[in-house]
PDB file of N, CA and C in Angstrom:
ATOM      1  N   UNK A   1     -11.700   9.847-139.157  1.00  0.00           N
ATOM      2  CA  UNK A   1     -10.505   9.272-138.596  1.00  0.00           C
ATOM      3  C   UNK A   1     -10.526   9.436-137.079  1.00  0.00           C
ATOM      4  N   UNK A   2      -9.870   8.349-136.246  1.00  0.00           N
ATOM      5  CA  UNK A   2     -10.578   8.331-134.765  1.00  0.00           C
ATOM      6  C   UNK A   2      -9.110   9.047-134.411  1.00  0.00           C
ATOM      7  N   UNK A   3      -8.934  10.164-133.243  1.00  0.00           N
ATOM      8  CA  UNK A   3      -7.648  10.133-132.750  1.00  0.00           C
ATOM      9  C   UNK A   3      -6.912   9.182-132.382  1.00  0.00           C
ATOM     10  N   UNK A   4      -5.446   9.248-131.951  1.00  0.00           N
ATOM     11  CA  UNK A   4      -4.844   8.225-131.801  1.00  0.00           C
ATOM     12  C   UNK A   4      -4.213   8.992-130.491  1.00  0.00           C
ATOM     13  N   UNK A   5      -4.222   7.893-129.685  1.00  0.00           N
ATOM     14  CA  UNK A   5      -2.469   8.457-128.028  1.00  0.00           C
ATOM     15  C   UNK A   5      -1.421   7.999-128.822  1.00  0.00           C
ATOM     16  N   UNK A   6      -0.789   8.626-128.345  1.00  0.00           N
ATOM     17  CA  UNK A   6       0.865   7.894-128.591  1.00  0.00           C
ATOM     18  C   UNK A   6       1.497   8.259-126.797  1.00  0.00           C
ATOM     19  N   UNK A   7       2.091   7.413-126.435  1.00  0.00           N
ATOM     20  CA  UNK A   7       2.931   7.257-125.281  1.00  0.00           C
ATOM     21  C   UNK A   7       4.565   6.619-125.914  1.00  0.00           C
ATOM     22  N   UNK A   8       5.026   7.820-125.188  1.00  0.00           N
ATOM     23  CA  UNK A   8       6.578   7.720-125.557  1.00  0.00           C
ATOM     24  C   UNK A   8       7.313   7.940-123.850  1.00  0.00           C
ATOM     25  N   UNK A   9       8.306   6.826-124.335  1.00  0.00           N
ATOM     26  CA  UNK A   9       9.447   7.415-122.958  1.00  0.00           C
ATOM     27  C   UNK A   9      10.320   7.304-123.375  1.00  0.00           C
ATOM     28  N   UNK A  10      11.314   8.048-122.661  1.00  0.00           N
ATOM     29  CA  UNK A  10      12.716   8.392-122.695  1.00  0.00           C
ATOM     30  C   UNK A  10      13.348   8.497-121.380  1.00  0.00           C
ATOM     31  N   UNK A  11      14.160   7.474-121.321  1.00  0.00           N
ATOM     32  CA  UNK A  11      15.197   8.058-119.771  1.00  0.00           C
ATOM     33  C   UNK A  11      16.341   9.410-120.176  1.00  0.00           C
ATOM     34  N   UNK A  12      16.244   9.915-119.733  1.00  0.00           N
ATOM     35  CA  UNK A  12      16.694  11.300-119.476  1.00  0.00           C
ATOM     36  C   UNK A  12      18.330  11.281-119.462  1.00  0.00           C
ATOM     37  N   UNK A  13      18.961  10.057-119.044  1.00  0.00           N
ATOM     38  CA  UNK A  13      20.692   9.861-119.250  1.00  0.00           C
ATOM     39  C   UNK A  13      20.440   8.655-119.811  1.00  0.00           C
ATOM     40  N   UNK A  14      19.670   7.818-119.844  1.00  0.00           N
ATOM     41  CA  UNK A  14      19.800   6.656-120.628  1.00  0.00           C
ATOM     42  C   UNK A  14      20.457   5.435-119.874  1.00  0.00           C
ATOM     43  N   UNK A  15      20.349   5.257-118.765  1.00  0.00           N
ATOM     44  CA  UNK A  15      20.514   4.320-118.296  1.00  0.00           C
ATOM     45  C   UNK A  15      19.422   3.443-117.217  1.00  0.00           C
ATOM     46  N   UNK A  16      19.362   2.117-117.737  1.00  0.00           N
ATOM     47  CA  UNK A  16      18.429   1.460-117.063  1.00  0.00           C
ATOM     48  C   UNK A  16      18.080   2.108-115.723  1.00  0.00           C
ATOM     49  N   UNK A  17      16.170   2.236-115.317  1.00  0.00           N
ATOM     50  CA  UNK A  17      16.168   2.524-113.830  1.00  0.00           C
ATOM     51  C   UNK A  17      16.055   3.602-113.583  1.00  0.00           C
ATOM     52  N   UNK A  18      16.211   4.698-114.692  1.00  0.00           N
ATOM     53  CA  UNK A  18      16.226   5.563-114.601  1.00  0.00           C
ATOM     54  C   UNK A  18      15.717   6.618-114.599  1.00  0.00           C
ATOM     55  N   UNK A  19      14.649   7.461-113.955  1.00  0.00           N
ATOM     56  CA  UNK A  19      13.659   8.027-114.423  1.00  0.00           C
ATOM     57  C   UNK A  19      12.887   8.417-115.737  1.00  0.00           C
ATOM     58  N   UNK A  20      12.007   8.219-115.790  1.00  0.00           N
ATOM     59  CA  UNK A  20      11.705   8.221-117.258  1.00  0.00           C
ATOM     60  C   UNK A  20      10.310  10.021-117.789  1.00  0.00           C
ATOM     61  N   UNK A  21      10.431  10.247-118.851  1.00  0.00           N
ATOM     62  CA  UNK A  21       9.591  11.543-118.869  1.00  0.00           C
ATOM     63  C   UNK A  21       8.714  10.831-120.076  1.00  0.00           C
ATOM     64  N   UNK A  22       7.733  10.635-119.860  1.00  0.00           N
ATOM     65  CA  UNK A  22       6.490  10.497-121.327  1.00  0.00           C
ATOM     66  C   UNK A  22       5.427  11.549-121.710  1.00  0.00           C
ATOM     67  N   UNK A  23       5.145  11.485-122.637  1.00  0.00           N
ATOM     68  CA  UNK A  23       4.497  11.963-123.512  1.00  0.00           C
ATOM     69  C   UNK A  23       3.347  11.555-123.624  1.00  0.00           C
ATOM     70  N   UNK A  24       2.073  12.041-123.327  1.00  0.00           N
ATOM     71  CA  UNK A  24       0.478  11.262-123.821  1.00  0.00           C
ATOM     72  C   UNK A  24      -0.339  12.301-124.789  1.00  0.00           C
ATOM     73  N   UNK A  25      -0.523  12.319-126.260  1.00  0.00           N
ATOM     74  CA  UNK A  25      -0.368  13.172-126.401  1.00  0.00           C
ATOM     75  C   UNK A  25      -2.261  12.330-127.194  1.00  0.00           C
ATOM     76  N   UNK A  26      -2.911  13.747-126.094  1.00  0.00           N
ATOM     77  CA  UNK A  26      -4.182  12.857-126.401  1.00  0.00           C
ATOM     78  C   UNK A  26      -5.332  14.019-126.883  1.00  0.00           C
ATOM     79  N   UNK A  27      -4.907  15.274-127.612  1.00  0.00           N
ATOM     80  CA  UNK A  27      -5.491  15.648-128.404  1.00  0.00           C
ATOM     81  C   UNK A  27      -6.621  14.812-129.371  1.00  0.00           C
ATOM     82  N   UNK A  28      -7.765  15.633-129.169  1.00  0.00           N
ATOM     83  CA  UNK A  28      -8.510  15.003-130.096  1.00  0.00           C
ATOM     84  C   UNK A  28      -9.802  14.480-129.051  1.00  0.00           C
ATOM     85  N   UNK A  29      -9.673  14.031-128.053  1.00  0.00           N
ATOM     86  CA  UNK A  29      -9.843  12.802-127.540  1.00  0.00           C
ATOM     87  C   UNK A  29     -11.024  14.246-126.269  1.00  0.00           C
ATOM     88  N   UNK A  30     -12.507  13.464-126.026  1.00  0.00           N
ATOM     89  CA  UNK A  30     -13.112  14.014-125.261  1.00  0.00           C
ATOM     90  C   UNK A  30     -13.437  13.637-123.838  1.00  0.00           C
ATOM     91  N   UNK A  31     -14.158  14.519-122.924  1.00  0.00           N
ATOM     92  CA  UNK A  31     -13.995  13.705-121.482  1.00  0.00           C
ATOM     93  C   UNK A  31     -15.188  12.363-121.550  1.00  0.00           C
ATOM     94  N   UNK A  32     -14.650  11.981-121.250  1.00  0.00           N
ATOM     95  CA  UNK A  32     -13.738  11.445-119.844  1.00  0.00           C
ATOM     96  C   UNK A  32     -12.513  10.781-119.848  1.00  0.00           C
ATOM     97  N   UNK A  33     -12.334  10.965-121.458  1.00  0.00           N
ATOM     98  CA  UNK A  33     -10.863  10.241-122.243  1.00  0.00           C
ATOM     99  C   UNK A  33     -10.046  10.395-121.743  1.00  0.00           C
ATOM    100  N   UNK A  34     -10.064  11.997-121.586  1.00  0.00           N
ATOM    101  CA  UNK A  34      -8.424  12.504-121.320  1.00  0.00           C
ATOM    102  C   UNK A  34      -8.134  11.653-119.649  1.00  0.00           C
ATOM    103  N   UNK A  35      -9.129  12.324-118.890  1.00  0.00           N
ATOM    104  CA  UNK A  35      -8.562  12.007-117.502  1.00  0.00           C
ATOM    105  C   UNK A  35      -8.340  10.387-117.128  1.00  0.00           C
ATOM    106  N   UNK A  36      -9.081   9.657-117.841  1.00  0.00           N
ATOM    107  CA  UNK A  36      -9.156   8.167-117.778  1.00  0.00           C
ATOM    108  C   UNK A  36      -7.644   7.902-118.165  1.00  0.00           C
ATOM    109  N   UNK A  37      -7.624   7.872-119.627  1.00  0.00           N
ATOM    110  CA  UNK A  37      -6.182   7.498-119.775  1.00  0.00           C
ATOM    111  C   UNK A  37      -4.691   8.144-119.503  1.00  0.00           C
ATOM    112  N   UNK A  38      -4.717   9.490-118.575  1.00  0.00           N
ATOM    113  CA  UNK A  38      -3.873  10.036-117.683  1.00  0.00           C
ATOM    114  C   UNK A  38      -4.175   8.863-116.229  1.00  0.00           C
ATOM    115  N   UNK A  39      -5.062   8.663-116.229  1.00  0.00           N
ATOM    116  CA  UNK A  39      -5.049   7.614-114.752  1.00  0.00           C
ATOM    117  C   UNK A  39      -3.689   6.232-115.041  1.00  0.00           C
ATOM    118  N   UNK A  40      -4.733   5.758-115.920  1.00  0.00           N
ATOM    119  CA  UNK A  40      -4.184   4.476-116.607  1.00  0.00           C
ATOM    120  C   UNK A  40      -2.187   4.622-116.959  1.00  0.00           C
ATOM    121  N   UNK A  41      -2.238   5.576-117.608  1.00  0.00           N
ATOM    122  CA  UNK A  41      -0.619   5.736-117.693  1.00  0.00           C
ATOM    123  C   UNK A  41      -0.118   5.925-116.180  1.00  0.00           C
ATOM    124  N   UNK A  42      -0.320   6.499-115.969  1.00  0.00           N
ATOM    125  CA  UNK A  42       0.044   7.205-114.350  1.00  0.00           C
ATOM    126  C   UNK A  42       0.551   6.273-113.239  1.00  0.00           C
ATOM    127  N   UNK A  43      -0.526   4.748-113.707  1.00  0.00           N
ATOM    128  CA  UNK A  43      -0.318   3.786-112.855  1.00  0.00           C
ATOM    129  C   UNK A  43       0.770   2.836-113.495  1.00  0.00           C
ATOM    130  N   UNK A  44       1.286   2.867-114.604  1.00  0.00           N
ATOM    131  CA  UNK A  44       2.004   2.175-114.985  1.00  0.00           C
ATOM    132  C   UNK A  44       3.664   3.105-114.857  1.00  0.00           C
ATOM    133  N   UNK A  45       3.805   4.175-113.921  1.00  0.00           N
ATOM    134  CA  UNK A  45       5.066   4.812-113.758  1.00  0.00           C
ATOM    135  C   UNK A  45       5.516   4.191-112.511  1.00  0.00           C
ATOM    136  N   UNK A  46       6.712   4.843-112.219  1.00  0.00           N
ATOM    137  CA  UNK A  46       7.410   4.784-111.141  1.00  0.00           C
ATOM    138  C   UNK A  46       7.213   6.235-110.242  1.00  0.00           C
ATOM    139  N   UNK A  47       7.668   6.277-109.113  1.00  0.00           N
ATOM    140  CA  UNK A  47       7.718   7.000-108.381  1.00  0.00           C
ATOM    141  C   UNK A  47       8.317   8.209-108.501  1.00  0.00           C
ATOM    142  N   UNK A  48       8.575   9.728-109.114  1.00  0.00           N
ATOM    143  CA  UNK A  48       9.381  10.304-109.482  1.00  0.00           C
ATOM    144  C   UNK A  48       9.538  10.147-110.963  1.00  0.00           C
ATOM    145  N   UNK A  49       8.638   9.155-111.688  1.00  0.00           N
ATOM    146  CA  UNK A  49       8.854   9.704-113.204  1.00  0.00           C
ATOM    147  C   UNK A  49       8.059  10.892-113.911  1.00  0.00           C
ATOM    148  N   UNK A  50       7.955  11.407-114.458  1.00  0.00           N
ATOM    149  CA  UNK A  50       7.216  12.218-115.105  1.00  0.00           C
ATOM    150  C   UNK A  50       6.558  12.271-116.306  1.00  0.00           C
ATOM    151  N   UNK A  51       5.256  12.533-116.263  1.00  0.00           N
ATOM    152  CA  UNK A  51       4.430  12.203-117.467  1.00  0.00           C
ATOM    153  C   UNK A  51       3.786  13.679-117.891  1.00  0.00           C
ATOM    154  N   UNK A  52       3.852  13.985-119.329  1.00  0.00           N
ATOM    155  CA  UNK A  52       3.048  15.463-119.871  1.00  0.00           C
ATOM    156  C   UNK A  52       2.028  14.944-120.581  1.00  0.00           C
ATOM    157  N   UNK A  53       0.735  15.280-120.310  1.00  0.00           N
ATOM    158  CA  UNK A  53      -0.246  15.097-120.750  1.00  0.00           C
ATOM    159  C   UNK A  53      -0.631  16.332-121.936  1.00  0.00           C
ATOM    160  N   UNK A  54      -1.207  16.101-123.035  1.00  0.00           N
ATOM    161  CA  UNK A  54      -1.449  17.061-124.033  1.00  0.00           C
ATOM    162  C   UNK A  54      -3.000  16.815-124.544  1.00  0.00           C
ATOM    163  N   UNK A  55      -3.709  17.854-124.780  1.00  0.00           N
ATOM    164  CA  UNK A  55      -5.425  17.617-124.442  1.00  0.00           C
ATOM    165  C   UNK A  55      -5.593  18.728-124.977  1.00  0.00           C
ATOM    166  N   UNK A  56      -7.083  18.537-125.786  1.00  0.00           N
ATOM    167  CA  UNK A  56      -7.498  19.884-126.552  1.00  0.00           C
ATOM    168  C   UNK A  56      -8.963  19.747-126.214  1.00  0.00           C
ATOM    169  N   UNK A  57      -9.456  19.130-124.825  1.00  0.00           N
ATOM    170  CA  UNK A  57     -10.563  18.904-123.971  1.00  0.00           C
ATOM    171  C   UNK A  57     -10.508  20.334-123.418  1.00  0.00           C
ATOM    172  N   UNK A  58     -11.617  20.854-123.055  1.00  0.00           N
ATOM    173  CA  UNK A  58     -10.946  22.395-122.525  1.00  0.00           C
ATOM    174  C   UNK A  58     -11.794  21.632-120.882  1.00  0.00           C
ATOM    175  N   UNK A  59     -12.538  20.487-120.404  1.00  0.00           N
ATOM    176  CA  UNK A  59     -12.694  19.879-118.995  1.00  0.00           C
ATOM    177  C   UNK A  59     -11.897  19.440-118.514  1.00  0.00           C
ATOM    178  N   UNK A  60     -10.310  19.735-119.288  1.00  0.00           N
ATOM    179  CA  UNK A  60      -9.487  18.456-118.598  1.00  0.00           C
ATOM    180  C   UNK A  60      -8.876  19.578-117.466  1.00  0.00           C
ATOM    181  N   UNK A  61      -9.149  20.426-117.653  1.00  0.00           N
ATOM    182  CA  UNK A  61      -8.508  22.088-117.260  1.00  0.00           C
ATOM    183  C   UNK A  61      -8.942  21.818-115.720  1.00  0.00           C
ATOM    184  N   UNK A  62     -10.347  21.010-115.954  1.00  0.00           N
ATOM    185  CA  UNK A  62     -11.090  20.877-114.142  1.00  0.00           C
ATOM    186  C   UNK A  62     -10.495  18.964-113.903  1.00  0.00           C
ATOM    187  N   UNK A  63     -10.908  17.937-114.793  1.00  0.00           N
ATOM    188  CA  UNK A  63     -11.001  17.106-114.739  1.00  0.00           C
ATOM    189  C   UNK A  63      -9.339  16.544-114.245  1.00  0.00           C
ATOM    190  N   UNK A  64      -8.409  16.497-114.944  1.00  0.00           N
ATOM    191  CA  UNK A  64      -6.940  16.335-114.476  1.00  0.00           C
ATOM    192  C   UNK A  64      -6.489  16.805-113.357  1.00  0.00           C
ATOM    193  N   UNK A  65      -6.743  17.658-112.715  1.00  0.00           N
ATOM    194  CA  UNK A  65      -6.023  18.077-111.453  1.00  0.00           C
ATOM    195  C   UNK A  65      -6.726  17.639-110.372  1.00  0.00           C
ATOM    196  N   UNK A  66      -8.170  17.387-110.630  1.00  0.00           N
ATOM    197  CA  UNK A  66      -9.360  16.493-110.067  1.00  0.00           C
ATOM    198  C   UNK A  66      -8.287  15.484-109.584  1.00  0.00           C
ATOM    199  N   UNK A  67      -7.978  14.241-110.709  1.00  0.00           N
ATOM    200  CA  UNK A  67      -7.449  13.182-110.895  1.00  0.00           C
ATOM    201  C   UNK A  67      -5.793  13.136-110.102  1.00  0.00           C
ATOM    202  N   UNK A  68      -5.786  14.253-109.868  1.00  0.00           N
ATOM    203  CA  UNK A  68      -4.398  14.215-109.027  1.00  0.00           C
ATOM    204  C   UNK A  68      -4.937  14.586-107.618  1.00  0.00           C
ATOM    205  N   UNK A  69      -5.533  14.926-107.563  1.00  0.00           N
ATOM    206  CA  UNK A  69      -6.183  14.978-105.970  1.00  0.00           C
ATOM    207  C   UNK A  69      -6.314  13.807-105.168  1.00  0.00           C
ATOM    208  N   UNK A  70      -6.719  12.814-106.736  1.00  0.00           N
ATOM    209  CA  UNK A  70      -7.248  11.631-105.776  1.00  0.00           C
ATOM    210  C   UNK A  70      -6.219  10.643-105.314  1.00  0.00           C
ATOM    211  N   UNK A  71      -5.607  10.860-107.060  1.00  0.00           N
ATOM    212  CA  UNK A  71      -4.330   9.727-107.018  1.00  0.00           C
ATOM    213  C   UNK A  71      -3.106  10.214-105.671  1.00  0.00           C
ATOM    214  N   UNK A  72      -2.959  11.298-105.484  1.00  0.00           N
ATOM    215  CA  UNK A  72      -1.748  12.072-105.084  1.00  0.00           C
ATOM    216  C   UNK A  72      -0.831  12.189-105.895  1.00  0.00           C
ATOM    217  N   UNK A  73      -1.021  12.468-107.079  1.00  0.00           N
ATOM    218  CA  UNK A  73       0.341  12.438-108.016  1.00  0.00           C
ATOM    219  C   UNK A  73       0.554  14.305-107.711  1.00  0.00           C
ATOM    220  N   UNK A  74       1.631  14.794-108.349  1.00  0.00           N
ATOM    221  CA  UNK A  74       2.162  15.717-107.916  1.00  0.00           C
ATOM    222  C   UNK A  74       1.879  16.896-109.376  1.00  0.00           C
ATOM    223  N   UNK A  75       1.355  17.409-109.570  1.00  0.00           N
ATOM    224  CA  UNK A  75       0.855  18.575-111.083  1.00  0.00           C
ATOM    225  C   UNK A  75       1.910  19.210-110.561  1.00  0.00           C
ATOM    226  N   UNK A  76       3.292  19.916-111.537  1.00  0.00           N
ATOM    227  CA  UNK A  76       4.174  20.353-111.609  1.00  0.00           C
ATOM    228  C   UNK A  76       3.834  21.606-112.231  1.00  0.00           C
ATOM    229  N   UNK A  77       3.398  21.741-113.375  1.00  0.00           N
ATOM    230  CA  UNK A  77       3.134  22.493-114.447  1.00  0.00           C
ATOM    231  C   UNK A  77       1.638  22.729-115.265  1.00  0.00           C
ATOM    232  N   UNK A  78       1.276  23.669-115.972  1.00  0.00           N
ATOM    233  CA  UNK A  78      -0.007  23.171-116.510  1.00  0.00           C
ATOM    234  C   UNK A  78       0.344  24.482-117.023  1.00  0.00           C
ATOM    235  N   UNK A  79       0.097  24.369-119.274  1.00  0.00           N
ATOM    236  CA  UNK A  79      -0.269  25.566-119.939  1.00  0.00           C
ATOM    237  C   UNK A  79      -1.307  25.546-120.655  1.00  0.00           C
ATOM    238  N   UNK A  80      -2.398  26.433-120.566  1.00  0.00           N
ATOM    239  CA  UNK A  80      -3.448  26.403-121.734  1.00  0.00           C
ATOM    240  C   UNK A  80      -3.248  27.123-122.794  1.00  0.00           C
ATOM    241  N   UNK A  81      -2.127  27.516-122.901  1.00  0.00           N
ATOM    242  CA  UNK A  81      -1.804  28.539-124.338  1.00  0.00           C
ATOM    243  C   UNK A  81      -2.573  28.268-125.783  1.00  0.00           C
ATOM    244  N   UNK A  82      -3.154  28.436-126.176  1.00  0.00           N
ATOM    245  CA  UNK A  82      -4.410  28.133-127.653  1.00  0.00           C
ATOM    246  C   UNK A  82      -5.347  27.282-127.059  1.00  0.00           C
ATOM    247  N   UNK A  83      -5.642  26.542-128.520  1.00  0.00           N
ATOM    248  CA  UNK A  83      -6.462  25.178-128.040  1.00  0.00           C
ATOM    249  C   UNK A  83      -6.089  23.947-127.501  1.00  0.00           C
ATOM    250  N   UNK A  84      -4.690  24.240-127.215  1.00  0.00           N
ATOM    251  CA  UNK A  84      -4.204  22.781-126.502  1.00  0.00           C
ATOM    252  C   UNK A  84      -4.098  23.002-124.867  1.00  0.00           C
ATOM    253  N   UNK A  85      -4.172  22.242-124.284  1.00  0.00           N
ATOM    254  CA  UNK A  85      -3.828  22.426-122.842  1.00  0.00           C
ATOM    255  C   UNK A  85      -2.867  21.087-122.649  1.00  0.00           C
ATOM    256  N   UNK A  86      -1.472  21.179-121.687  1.00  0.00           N
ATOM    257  CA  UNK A  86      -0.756  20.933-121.571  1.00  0.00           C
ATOM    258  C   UNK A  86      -0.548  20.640-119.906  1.00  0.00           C
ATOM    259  N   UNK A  87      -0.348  19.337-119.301  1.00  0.00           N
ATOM    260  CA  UNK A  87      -0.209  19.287-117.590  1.00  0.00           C
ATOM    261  C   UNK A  87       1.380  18.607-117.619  1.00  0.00           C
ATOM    262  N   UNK A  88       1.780  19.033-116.703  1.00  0.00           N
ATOM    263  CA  UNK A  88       3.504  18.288-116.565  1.00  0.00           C
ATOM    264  C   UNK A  88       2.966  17.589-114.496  1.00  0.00           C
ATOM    265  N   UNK A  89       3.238  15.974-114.847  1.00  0.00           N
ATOM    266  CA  UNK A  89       2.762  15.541-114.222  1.00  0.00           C
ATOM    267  C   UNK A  89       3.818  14.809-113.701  1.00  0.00           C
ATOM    268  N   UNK A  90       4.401  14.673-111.731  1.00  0.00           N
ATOM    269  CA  UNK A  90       5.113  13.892-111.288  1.00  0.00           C
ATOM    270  C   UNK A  90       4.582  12.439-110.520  1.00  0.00           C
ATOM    271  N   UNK A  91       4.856  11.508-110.532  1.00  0.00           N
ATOM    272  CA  UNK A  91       4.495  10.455-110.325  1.00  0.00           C
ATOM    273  C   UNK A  91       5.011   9.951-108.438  1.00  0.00           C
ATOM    274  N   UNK A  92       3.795  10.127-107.913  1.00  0.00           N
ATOM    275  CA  UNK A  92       4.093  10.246-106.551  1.00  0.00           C
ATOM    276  C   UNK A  92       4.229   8.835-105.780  1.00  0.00           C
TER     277      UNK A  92
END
């Protein structure tokens, strides 16, 4: 069975326009997966939205923050607690 992403948003009060927080929840998935499709979402935000990336890549640990270097997006957060690693990502 191949992994699957799922991308979810939610505005945060629920009104059009409104910042939005998603979910990429891309466990499973090896490099250059993860950081590729953290690019790809990334470019489809707004300025100030926020995206959490979820990855059980243990390169994304180097590879993702790589990817914010280049983009300038803003890494807020980041947990490796088990086998998942987790980035809380602002959209610059």
């Amino acid at each position: 069975m191949r992994p699957q992403s799922a991308l979810h948003g939610a505005s945060p009060d629920g009104t059009p326009g409104a910042m939005t927080d998603t979910v990429l929840d891309l466990a499973g998935l090896k490099c250059p997966l993860p950081a590729l499709k953290t690019r790809k979402a990334l470019s489809g935000l707004s300025v100030g939205d926020r995206l959490t990336v979820i990855t059980t890549d243990p390169l994304s640990a180097i590879d993702i923050p790589n990817l914010l270097r280049e983009t300038g997006d803003i890494l807020i957060g980041q947990d490796g607690a088990g086998p998942q690693l987790s980035f809380i990502i602002e959209k610059a």
